[in-house]
N, C-alpha and C. Protein backbone atom coordinates (compact mmCIF):
# COMPACT_ATOMS: atom_id res chain seq x y z
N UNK A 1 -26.55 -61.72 3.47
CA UNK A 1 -25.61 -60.66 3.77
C UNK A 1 -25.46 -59.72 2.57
N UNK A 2 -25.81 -60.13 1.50
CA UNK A 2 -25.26 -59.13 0.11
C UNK A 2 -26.70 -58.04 -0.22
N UNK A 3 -27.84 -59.39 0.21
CA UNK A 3 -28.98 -58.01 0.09
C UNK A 3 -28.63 -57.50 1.17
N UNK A 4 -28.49 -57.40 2.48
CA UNK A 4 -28.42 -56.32 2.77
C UNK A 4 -27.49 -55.33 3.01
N UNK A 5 -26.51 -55.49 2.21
CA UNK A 5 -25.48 -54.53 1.88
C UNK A 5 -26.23 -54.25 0.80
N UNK A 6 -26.36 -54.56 -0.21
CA UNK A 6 -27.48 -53.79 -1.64
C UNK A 6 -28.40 -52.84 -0.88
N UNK A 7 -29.20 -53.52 -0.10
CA UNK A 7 -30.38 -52.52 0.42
C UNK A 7 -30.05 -51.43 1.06
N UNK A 8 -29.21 -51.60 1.87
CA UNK A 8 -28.14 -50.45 2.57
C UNK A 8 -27.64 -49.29 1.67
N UNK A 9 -26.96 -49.76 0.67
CA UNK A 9 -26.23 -48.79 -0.34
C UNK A 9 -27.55 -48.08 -1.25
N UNK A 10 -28.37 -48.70 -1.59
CA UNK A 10 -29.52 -48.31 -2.46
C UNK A 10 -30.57 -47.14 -0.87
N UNK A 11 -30.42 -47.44 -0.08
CA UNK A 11 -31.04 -46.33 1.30
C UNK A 11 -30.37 -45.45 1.36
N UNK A 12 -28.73 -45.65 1.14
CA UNK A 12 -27.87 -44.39 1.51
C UNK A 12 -28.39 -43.13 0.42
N UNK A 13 -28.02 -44.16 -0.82
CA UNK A 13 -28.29 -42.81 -2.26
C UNK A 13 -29.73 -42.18 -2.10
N UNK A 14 -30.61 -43.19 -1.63
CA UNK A 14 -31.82 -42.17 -1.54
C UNK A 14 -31.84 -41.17 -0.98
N UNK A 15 -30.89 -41.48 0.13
CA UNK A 15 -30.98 -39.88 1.21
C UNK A 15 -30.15 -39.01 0.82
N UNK A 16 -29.22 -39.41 -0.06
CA UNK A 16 -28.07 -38.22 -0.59
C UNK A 16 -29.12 -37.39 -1.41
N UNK A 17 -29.55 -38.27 -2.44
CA UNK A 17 -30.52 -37.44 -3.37
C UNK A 17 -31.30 -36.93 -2.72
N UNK A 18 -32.34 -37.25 -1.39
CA UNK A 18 -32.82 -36.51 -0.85
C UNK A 18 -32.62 -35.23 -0.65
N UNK A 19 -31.10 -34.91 -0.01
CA UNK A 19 -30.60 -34.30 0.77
C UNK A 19 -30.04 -33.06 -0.47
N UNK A 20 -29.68 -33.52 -1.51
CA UNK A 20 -29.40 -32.78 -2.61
C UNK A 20 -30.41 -31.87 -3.12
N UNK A 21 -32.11 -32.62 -3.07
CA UNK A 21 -33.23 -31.85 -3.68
C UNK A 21 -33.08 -30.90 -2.02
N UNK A 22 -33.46 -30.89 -1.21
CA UNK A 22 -33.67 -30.10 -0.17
C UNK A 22 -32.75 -29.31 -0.24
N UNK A 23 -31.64 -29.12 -0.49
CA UNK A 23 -30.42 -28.26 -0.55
C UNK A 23 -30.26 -27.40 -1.16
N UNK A 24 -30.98 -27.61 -3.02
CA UNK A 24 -31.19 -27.12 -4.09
C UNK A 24 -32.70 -26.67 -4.37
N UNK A 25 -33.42 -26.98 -3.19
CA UNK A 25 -35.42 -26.52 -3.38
C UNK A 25 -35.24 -25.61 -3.08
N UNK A 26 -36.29 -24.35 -3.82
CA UNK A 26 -36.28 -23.12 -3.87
C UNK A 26 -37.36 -22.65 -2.43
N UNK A 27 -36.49 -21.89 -1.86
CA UNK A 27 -36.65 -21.79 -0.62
C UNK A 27 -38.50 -20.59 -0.53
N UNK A 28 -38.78 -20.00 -1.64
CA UNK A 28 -40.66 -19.95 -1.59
C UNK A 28 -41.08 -20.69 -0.92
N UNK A 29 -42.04 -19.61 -0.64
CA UNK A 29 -43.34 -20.66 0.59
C UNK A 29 -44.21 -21.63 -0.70
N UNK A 30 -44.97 -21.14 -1.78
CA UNK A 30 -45.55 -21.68 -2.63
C UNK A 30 -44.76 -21.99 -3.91
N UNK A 31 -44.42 -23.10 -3.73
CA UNK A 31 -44.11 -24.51 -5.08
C UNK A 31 -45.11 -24.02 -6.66
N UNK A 32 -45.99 -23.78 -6.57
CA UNK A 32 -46.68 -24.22 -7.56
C UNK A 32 -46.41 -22.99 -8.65
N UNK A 33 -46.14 -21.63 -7.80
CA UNK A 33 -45.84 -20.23 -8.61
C UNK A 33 -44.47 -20.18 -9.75
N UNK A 34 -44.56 -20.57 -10.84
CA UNK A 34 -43.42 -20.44 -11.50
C UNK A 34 -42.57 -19.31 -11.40
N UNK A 35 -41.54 -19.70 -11.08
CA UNK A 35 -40.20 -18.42 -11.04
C UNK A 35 -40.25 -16.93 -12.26
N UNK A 36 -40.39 -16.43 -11.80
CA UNK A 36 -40.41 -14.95 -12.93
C UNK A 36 -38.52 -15.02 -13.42
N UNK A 37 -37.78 -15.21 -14.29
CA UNK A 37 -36.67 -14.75 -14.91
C UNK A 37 -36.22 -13.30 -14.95
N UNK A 38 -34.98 -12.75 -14.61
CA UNK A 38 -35.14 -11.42 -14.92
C UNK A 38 -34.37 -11.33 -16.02
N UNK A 39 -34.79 -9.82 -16.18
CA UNK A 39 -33.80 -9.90 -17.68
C UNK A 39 -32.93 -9.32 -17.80
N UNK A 40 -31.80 -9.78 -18.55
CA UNK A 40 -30.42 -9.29 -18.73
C UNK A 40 -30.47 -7.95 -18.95
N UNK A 41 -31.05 -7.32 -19.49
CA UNK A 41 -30.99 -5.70 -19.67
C UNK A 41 -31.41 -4.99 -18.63
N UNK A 42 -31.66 -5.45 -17.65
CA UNK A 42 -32.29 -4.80 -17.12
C UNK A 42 -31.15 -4.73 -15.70
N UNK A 43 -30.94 -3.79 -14.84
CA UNK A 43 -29.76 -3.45 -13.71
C UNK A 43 -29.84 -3.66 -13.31
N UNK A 44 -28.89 -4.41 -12.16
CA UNK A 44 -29.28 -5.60 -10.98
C UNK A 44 -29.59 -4.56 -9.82
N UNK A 45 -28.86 -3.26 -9.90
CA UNK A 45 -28.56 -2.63 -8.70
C UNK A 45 -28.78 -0.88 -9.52
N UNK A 46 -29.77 0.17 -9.16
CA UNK A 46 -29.84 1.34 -9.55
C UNK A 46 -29.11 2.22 -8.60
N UNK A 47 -28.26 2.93 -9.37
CA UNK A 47 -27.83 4.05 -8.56
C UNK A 47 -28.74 5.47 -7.90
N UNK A 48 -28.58 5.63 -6.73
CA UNK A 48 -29.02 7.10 -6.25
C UNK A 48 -28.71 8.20 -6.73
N UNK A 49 -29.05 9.32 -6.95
CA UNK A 49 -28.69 10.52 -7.24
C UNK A 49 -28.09 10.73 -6.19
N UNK A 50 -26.93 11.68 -6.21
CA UNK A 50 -26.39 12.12 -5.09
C UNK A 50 -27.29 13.84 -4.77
N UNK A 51 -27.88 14.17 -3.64
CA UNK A 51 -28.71 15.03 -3.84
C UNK A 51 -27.57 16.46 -4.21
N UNK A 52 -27.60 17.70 -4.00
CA UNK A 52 -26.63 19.15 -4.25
C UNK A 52 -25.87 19.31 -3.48
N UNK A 53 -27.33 19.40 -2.00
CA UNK A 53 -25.86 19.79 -1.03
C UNK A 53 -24.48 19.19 -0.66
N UNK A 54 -24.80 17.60 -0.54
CA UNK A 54 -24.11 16.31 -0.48
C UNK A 54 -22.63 16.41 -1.16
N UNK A 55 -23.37 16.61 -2.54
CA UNK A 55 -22.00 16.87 -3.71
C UNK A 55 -21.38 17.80 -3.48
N UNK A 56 -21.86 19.03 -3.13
CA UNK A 56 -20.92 20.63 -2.71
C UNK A 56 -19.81 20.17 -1.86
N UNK A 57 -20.68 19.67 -0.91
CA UNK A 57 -19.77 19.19 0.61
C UNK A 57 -18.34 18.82 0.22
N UNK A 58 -18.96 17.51 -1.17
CA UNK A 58 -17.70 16.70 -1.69
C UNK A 58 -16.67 17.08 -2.15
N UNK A 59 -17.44 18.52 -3.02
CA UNK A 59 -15.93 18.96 -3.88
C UNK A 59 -15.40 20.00 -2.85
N UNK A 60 -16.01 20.80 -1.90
CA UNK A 60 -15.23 21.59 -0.97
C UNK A 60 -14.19 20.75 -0.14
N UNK A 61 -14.38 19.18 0.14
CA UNK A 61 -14.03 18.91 0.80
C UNK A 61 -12.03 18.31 0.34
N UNK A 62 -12.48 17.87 -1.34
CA UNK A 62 -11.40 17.43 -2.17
C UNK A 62 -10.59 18.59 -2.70
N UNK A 63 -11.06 19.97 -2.27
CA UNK A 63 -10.51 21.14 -2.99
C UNK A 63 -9.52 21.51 -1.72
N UNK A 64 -9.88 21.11 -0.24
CA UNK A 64 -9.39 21.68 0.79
C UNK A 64 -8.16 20.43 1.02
N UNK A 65 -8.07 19.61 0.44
CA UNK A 65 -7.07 18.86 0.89
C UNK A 65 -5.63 18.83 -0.07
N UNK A 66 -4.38 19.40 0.44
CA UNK A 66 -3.73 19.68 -0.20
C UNK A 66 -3.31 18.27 -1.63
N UNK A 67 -2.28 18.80 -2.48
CA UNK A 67 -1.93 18.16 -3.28
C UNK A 67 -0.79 18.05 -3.34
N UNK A 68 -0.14 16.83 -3.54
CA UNK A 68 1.44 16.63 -2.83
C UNK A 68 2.14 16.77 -4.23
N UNK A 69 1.95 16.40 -5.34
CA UNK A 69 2.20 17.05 -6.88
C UNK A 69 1.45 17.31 -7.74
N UNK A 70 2.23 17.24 -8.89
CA UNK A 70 1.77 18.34 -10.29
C UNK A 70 0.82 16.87 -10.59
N UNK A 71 0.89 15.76 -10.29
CA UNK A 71 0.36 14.16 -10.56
C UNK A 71 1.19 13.58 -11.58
N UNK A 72 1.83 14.17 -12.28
CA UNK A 72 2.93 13.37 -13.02
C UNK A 72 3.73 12.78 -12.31
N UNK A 73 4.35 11.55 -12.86
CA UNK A 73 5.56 10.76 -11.71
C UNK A 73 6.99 10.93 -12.35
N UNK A 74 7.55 11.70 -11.83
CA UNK A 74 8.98 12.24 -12.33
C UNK A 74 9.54 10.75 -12.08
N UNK A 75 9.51 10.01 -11.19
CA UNK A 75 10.81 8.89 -10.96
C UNK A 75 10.11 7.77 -10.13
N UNK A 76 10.93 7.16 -9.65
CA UNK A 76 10.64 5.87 -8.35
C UNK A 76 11.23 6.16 -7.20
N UNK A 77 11.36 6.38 -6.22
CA UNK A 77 12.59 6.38 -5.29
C UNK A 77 12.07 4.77 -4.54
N UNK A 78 13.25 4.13 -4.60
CA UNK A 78 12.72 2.75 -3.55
C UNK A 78 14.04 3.02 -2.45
N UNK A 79 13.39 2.91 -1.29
CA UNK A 79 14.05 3.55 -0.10
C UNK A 79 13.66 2.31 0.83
N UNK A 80 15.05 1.63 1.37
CA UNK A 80 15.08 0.64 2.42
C UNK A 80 15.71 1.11 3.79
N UNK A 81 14.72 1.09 4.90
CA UNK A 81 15.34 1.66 5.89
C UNK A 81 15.68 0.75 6.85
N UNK A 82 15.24 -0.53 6.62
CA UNK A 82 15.22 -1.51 7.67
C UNK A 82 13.66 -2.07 8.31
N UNK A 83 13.95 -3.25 8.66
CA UNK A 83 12.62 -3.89 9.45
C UNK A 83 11.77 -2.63 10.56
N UNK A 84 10.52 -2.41 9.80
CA UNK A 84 9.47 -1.87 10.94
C UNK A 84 10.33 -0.53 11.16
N UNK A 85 11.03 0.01 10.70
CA UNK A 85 11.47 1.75 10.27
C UNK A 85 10.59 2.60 10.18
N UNK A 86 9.69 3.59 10.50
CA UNK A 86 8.58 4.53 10.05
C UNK A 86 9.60 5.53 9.29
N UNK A 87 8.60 6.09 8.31
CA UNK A 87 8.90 6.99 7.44
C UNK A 87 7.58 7.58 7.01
N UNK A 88 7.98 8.67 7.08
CA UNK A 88 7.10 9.68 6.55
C UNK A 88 7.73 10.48 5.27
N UNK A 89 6.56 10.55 4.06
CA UNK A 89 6.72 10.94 3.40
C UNK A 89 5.55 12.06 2.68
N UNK A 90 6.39 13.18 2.02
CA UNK A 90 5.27 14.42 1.40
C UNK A 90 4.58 14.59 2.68
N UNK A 91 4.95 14.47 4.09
CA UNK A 91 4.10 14.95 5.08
C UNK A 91 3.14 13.59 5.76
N UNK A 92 3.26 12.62 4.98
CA UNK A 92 2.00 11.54 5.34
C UNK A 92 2.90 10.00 5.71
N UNK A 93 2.55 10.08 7.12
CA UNK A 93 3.24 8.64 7.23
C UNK A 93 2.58 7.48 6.83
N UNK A 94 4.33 6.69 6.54
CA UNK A 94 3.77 5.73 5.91
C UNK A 94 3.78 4.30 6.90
N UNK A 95 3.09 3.01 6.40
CA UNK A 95 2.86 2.03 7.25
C UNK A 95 4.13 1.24 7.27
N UNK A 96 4.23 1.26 8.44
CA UNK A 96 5.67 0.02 8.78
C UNK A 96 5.66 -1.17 7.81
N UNK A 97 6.85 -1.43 7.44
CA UNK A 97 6.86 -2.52 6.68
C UNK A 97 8.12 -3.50 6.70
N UNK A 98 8.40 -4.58 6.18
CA UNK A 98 9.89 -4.75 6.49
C UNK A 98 10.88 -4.92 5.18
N UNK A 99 10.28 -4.63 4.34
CA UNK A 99 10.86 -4.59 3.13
C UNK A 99 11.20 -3.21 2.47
N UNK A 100 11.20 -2.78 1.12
CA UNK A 100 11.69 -1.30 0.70
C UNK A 100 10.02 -0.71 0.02
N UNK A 101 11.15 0.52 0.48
CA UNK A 101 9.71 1.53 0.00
C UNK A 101 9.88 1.72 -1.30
N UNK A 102 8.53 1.33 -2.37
CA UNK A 102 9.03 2.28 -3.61
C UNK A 102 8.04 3.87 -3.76
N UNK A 103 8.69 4.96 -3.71
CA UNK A 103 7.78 6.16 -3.42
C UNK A 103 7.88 6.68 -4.53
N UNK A 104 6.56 6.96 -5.53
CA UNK A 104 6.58 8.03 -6.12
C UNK A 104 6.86 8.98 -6.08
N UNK A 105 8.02 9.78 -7.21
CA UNK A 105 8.29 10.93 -7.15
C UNK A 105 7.09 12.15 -8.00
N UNK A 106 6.66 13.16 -7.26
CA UNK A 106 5.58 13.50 -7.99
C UNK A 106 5.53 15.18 -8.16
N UNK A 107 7.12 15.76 -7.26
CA UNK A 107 7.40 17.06 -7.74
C UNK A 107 8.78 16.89 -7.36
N UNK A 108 9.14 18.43 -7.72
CA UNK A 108 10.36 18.88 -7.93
C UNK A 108 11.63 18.40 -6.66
N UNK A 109 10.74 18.39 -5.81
CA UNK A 109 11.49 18.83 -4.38
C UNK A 109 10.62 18.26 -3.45
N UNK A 110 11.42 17.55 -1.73
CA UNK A 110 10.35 17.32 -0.84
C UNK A 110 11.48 16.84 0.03
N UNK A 111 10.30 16.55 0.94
CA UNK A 111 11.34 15.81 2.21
C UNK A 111 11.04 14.63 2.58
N UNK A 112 11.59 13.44 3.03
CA UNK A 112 11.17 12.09 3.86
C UNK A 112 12.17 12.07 4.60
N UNK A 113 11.04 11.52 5.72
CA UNK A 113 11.74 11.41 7.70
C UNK A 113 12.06 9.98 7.58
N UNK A 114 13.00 9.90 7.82
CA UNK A 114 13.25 8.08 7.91
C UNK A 114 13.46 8.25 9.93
N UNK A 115 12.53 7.44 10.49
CA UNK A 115 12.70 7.08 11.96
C UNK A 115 11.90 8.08 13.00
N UNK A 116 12.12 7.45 13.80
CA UNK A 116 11.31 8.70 14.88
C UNK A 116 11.56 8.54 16.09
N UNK A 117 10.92 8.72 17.50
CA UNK A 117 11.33 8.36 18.79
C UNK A 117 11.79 7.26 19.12
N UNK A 118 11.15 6.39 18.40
CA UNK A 118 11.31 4.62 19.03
C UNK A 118 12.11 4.43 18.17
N UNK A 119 13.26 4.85 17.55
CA UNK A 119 14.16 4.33 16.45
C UNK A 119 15.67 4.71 17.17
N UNK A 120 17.05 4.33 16.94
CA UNK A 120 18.02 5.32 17.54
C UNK A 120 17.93 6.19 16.59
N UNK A 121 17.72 7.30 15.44
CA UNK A 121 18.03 7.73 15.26
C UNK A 121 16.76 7.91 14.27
N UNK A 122 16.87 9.54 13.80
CA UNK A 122 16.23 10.23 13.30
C UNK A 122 16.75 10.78 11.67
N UNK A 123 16.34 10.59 10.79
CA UNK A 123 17.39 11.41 9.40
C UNK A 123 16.08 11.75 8.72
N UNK A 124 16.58 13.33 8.14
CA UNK A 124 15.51 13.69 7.09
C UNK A 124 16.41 14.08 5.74
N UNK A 125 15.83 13.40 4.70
CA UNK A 125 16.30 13.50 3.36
C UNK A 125 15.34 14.56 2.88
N UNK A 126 16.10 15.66 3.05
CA UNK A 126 15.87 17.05 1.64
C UNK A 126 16.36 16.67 0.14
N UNK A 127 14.74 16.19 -0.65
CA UNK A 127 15.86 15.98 -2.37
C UNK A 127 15.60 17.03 -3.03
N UNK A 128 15.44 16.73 -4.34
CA UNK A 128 15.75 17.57 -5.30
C UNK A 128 15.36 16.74 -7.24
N UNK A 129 14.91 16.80 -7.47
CA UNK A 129 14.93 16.21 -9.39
C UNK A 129 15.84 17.07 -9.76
N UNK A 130 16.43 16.54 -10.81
CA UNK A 130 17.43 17.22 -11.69
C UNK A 130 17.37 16.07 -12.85
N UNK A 131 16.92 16.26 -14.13
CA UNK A 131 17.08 15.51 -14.55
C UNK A 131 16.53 14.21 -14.47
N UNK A 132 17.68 12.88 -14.67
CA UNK A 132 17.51 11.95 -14.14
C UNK A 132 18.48 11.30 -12.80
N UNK A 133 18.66 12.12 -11.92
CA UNK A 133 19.41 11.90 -11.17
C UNK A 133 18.35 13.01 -9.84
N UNK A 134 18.34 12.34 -8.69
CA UNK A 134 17.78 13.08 -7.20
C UNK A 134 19.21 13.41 -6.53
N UNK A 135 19.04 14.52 -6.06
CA UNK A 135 19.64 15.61 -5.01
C UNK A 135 19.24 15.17 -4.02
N UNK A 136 20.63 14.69 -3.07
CA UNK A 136 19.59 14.85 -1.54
C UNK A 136 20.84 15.33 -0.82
N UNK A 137 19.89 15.89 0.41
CA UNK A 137 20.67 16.86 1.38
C UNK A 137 20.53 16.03 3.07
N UNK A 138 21.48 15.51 3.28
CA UNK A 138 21.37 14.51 4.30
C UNK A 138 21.49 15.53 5.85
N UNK A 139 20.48 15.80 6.47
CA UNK A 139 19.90 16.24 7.78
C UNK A 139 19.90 15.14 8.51
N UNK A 140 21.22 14.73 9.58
CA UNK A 140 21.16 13.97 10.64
C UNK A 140 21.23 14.65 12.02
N UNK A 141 20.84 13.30 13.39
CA UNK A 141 20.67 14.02 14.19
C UNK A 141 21.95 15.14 14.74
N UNK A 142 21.42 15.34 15.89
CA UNK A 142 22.71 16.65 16.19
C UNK A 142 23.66 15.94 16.53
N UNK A 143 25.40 15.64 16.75
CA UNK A 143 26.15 15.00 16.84
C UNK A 143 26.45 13.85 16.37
N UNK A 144 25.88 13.88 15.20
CA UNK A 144 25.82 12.22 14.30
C UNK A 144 26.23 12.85 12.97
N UNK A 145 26.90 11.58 12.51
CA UNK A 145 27.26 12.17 11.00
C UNK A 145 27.03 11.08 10.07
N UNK A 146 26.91 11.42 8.93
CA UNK A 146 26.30 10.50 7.80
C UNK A 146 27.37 10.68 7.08
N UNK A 147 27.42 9.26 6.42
CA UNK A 147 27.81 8.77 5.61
C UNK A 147 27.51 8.38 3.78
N UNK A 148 27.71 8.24 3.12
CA UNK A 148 27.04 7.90 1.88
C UNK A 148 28.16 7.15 1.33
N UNK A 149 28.02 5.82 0.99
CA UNK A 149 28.98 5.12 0.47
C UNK A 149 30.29 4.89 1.05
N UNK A 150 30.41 4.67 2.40
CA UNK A 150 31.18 4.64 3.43
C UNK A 150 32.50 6.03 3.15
N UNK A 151 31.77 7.30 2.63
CA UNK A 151 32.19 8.54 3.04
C UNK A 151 31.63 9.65 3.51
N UNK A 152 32.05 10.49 4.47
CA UNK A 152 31.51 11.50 5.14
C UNK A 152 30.66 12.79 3.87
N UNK A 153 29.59 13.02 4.06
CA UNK A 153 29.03 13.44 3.06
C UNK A 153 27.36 14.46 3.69
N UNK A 154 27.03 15.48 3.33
CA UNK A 154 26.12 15.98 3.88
C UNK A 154 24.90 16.05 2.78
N UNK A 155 25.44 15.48 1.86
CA UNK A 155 24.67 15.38 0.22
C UNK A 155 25.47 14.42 -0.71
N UNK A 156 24.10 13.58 -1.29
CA UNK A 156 24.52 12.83 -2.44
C UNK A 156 23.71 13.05 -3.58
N UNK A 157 24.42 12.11 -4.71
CA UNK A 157 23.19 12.36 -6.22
C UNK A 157 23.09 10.77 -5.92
N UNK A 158 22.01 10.38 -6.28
CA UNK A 158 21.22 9.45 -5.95
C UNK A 158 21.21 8.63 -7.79
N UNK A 159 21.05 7.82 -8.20
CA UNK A 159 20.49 7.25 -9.24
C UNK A 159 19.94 5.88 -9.37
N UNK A 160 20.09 5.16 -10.53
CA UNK A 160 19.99 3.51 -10.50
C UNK A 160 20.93 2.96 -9.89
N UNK A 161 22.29 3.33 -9.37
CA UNK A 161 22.71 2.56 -8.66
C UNK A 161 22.29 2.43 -7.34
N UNK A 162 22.48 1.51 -5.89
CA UNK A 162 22.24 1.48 -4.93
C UNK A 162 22.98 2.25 -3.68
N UNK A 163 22.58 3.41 -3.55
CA UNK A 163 23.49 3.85 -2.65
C UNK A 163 23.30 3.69 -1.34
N UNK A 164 24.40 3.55 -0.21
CA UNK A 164 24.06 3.28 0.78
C UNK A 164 24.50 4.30 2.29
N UNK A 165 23.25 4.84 2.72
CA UNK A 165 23.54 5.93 4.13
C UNK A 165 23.50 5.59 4.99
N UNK A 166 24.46 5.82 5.74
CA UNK A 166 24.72 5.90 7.26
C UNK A 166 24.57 6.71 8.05
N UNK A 167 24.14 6.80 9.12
CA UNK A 167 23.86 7.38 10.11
C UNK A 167 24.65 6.96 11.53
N UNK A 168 25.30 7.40 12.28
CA UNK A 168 25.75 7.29 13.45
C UNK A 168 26.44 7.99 14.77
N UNK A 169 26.51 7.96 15.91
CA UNK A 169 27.17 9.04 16.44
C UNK A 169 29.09 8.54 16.64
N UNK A 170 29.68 9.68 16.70
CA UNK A 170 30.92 8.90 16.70
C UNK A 170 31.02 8.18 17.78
N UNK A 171 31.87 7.03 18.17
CA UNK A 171 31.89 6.21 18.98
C UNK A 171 31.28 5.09 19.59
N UNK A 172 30.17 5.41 18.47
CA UNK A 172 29.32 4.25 18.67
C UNK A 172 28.71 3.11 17.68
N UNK A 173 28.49 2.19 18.32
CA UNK A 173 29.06 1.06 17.32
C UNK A 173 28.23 0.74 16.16
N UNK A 174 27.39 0.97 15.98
CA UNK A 174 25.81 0.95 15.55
C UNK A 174 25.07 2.25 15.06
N UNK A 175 23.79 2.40 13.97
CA UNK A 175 23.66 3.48 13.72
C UNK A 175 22.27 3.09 13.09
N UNK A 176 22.06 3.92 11.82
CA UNK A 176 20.58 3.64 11.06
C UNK A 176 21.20 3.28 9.47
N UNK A 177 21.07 2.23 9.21
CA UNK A 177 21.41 2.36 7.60
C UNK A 177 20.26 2.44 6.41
N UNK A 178 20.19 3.28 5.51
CA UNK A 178 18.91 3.60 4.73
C UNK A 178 19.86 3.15 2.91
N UNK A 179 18.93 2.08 2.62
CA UNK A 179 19.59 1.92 1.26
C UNK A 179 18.71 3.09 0.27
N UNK A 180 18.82 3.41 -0.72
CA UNK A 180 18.21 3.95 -1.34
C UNK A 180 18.74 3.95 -3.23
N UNK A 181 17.80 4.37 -4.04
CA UNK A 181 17.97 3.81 -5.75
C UNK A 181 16.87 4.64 -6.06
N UNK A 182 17.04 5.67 -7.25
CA UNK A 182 16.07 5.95 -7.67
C UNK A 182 15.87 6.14 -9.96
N UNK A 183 15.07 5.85 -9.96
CA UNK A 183 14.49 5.00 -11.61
C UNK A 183 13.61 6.42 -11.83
N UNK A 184 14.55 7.51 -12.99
CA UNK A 184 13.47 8.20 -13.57
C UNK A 184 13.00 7.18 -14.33
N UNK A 185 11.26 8.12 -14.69
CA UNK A 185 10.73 7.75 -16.19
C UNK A 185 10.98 8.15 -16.81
């Protein structure tokens, strides 16, 4: 019984090792051709020229697409509108999310849409830089009034603290709440 548990265990490893060289054999048709090495200096991958016209195309194409700032980042704005909220911002919506937005500030002045059809309610924030403090001009829907810091308000100054907007129509129980904080550099 022990040889042939020995013989057994000594058959298994042969086939592992087997199974290891076959796994690790260099998959060439001919064995006998020693492997060529390449050499480190030399580029795994050469780039194409991009031909003229190609490139023209490129820069007409990056010249025609507007520019939303100067590219400096005046501030942070991190803007919470709630779970799956759309917002559009500098014109370009952004992807649903359920957490806060942090948006580069990247000029003077702009607008973000917090909500849209499928939301109750619609608000567009007109800001403003000044400093280190944002201007905003609270645009709610028609018969709804906003709030900022549980007071009636059609504009706030915005900073590191957390301020908080409301949106609602009177009489009704429920509304859109948008936290918002904004961090010059």
């Amino acid at each position: 019984m022990w040889i042939a548990l020995g013989v057994g265990t000594l058959a298994a490893v042969a086939l592992i090792v087997g199974l290891l060289f076959l796994f690790f054999a260099d998959d060439s048709g001919n064995a006998s051709v020693p492997r060529t090495r390449r050499s480190s200096t030399v580029q795994e991958a050469q780039a194409t020229p991009v031909p003229e016209p190609a490139r023209e195309k490129v820069e007409r194409a990056e010249s025609a697409t507007p520019q939303i700032g100067s590219g400096r980042v005046l501030g942070t704005l991190t803007l919470n509108p709630g779970p799956n909220v759309p917002v559009s911002y500098g014109g370009t919506e952004l992807p649903r999310q359920v957490g806060a937005f942090s948006l580069p500030v990247t000029s003077e002045g702009g607008t973000i849409e917090v909500g849209d059809e499928s939301t109750p309610m619609r608000l567009t924030l007109a800001y403003a830089v000044s400093g280190s403090t944002l201007s905003l001009k609270l645009v709610p829907p028609p018969r709804a009034v906003a709030t900022v810091n549980g007071k009636t308000a059609a504009g706030a100054r915005i900073d590191k603290t957390m301020a908080v907007v409301e949106v609602k129509r009177p009489g009704a129980g429920s509304g859109m709440t948008v936290r918002l904080s904004y961090r010059p550099n």
